[in-house]
Protein backbone atom coordinates (compact mmCIF):
# COMPACT_ATOMS: atom_id res chain seq x y z
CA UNK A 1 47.43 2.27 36.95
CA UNK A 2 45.30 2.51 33.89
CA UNK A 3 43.83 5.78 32.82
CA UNK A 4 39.88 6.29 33.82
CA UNK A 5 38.02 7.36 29.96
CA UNK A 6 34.73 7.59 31.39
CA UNK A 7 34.89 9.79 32.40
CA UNK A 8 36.63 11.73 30.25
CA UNK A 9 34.19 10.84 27.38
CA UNK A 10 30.95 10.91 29.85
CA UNK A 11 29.54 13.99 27.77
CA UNK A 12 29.12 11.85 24.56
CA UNK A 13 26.67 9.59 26.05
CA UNK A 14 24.21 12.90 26.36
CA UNK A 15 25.32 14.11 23.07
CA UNK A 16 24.97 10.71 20.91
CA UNK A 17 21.76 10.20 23.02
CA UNK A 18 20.62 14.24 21.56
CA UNK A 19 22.19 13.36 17.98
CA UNK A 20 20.29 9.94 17.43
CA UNK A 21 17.26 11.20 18.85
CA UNK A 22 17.66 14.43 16.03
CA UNK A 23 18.30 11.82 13.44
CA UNK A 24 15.45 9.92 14.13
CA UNK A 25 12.66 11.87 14.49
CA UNK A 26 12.06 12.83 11.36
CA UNK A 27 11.62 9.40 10.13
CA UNK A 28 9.42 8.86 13.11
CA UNK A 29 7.20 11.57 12.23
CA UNK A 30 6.98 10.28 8.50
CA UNK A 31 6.27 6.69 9.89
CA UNK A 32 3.26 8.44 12.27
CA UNK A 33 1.70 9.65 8.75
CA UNK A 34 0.70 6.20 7.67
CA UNK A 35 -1.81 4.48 8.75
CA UNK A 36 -0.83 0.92 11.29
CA UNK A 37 0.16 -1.74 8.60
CA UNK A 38 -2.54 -4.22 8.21
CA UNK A 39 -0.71 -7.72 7.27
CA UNK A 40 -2.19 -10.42 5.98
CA UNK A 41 -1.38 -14.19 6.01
CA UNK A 42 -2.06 -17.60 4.61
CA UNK A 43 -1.38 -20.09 6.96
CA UNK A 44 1.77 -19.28 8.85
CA UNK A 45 3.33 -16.76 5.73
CA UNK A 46 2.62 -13.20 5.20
CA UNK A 47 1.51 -12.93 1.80
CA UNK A 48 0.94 -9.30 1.41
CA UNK A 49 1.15 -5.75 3.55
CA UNK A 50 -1.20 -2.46 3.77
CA UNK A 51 -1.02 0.78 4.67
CA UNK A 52 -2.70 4.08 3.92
CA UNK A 53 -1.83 7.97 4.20
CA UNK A 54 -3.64 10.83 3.44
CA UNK A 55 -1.50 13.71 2.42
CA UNK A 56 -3.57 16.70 2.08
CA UNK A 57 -4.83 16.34 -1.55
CA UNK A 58 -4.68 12.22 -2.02
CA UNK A 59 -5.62 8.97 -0.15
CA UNK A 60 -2.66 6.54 -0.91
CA UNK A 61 -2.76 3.09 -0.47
CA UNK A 62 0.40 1.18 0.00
CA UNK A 63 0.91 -3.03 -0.83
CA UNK A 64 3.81 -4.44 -0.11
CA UNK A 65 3.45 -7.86 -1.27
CA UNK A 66 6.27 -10.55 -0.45
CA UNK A 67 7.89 -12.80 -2.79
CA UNK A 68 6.43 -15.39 -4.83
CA UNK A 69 2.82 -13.67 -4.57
CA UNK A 70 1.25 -11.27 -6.64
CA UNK A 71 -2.07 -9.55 -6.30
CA UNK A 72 -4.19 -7.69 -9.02
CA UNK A 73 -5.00 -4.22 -10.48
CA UNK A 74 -8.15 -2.47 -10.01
CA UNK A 75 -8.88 -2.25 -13.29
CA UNK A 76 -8.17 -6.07 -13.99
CA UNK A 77 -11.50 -6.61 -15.35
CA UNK A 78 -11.78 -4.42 -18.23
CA UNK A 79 -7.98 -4.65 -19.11
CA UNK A 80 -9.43 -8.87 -19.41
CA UNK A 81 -12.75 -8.00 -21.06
CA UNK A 82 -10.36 -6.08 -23.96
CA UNK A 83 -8.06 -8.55 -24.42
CA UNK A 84 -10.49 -11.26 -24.81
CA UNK A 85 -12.93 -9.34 -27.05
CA UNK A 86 -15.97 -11.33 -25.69
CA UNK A 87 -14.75 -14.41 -25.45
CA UNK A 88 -14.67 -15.80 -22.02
CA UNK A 89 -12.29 -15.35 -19.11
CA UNK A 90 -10.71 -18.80 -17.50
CA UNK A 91 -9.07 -16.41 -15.01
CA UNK A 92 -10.94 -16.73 -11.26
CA UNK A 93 -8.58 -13.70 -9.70
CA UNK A 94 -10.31 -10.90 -8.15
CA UNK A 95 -9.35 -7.08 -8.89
CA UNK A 96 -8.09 -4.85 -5.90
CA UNK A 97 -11.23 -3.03 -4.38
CA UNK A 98 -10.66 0.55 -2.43
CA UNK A 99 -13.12 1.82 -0.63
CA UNK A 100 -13.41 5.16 2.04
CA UNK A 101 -15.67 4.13 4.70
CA UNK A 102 -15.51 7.57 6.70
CA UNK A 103 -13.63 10.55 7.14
CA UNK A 104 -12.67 10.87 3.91
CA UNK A 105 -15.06 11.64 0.70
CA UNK A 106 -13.59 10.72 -3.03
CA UNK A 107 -12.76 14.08 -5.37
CA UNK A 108 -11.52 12.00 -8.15
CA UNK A 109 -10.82 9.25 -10.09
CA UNK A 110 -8.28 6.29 -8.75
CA UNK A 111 -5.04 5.84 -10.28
CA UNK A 112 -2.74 3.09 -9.58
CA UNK A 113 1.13 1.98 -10.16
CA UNK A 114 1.58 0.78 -13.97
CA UNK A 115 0.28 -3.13 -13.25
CA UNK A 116 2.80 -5.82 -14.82
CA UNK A 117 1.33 -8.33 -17.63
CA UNK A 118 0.74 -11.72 -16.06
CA UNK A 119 -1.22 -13.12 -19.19
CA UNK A 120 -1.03 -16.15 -21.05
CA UNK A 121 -2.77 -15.54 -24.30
CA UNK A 122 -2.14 -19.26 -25.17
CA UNK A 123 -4.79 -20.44 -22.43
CA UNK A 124 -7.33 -17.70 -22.76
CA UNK A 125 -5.80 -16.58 -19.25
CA UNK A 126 -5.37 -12.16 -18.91
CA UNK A 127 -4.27 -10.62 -15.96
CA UNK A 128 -2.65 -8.03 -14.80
CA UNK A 129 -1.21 -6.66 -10.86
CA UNK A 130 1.42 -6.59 -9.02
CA UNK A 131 4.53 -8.05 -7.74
CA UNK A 132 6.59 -6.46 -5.03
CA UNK A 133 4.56 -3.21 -4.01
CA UNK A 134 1.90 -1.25 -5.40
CA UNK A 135 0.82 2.25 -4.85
CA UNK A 136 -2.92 3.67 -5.33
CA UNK A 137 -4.31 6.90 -5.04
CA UNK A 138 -7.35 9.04 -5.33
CA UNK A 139 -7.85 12.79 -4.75
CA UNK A 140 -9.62 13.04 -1.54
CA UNK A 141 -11.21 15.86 1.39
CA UNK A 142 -11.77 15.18 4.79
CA UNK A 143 -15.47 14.43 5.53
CA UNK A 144 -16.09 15.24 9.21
CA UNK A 145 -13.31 14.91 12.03
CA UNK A 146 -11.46 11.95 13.04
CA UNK A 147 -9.37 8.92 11.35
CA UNK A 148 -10.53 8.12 7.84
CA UNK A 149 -11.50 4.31 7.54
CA UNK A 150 -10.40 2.82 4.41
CA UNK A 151 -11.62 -0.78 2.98
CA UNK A 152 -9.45 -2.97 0.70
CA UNK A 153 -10.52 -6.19 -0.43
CA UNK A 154 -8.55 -7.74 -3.02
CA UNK A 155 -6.78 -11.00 -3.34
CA UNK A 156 -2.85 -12.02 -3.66
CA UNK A 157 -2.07 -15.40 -5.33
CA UNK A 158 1.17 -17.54 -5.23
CA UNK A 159 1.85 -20.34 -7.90
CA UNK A 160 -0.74 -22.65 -6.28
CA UNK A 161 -3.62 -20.59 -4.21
CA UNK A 162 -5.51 -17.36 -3.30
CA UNK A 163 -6.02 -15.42 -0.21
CA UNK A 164 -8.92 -13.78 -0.37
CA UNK A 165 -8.33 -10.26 1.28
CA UNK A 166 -10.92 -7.98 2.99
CA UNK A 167 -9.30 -5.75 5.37
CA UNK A 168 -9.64 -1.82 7.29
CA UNK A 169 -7.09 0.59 7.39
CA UNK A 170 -7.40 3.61 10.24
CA UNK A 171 -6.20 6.43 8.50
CA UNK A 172 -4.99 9.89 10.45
CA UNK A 173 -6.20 12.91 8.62
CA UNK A 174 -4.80 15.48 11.14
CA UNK A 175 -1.40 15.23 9.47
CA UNK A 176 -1.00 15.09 5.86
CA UNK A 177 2.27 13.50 4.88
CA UNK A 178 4.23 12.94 1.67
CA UNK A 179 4.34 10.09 -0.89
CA UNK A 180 5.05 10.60 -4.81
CA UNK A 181 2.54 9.58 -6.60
CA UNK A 182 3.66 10.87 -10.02
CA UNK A 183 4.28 7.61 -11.86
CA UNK A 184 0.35 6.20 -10.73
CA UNK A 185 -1.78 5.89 -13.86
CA UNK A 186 -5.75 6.40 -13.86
CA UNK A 187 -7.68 3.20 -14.36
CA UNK A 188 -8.64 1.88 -17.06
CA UNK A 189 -12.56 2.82 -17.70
């Protein structure tokens, strides 16, 4: 006759049910702090991912763009205008726009990850952004009760087209969370 381990070992099923759920909810509770991610697609293929947190002090705004697309920083236009010293632009791309919408009111200036240098001088072509994911932040207060609504319009490029992006992240403002936001630069003005 074969020796019976259930149930012998029938208290680890309550105990590794206790231990995961311990492990886990922390990383739940950092996951509630974001906003829902907002994904956006060209045809079938997601191109590029949002999401926003407050944390007490700053709005952060998360893009998590997939590979072989880039978007662009919001301060592509006057990093352009002083490379080309008034010559003009044959670039078409379109910087990333942030705006709050409600529940949150601006204390600051934006900052944003260092961008990466997609220029080629030899075409009269500047621009700078992103590959990969992007961080941008902005010192912020909460402006009433409720969700903050935050607006991004922007635009992420492959090799061969543009997605024009214009999209609204819900943001919750009853529970700041945590994001480093150390290495974000201010804009260019």
């Amino acid at each position: 006759m074969m020796p019976r381990f259930d149930c012998v070992f029938s208290w680890l099923r309550p105990a590794a049910v206790v231990a995961m759920m311990a492990a886990l909810l922390p990383a739940l509770a950092l996951a509630a702090d974001w906003s829902a991610p907002v994904e956006v697609y060209h045809d079938d293929r997601r191109c590029i991912t949002y999401r926003a947190l407050w944390t007490g002090e700053d709005l952060v705004v998360e893009a998590v763009i997939e590979p072989r697309w880039h978007t662009f920083a919001m301060d592509n236009k006057k990093r352009q205008a002083e490379k080309l010293a008034g010559k003009p632009s044959l670039g078409i791309e379109k910087p990333t726009e942030i705006k709050l919408e409600g529940g949150l009111e601006v204390q600051g200036g934006w900052r944003q990850s260092p961008p990466s240098d997609f220029s080629k001088p030899e075409i009269q072509w500047y621009s700078f952004g992103f590959e990969q994911k992007a961080l941008f932040a902005v010192k912020a207060k909460t402006a009433g009760s409720g969700p903050a609504a935050v607006r991004v319009r922007a635009q992420a490029c492959s090799d061969n087209i543009c997605k024009n992006i214009d999209v609204v992240l819900t943001v919750p403002t009853s529970s700041p969370g945590t994001v480093d936001v150390s290495a974000l630069i201010p804009l260019k003005l």
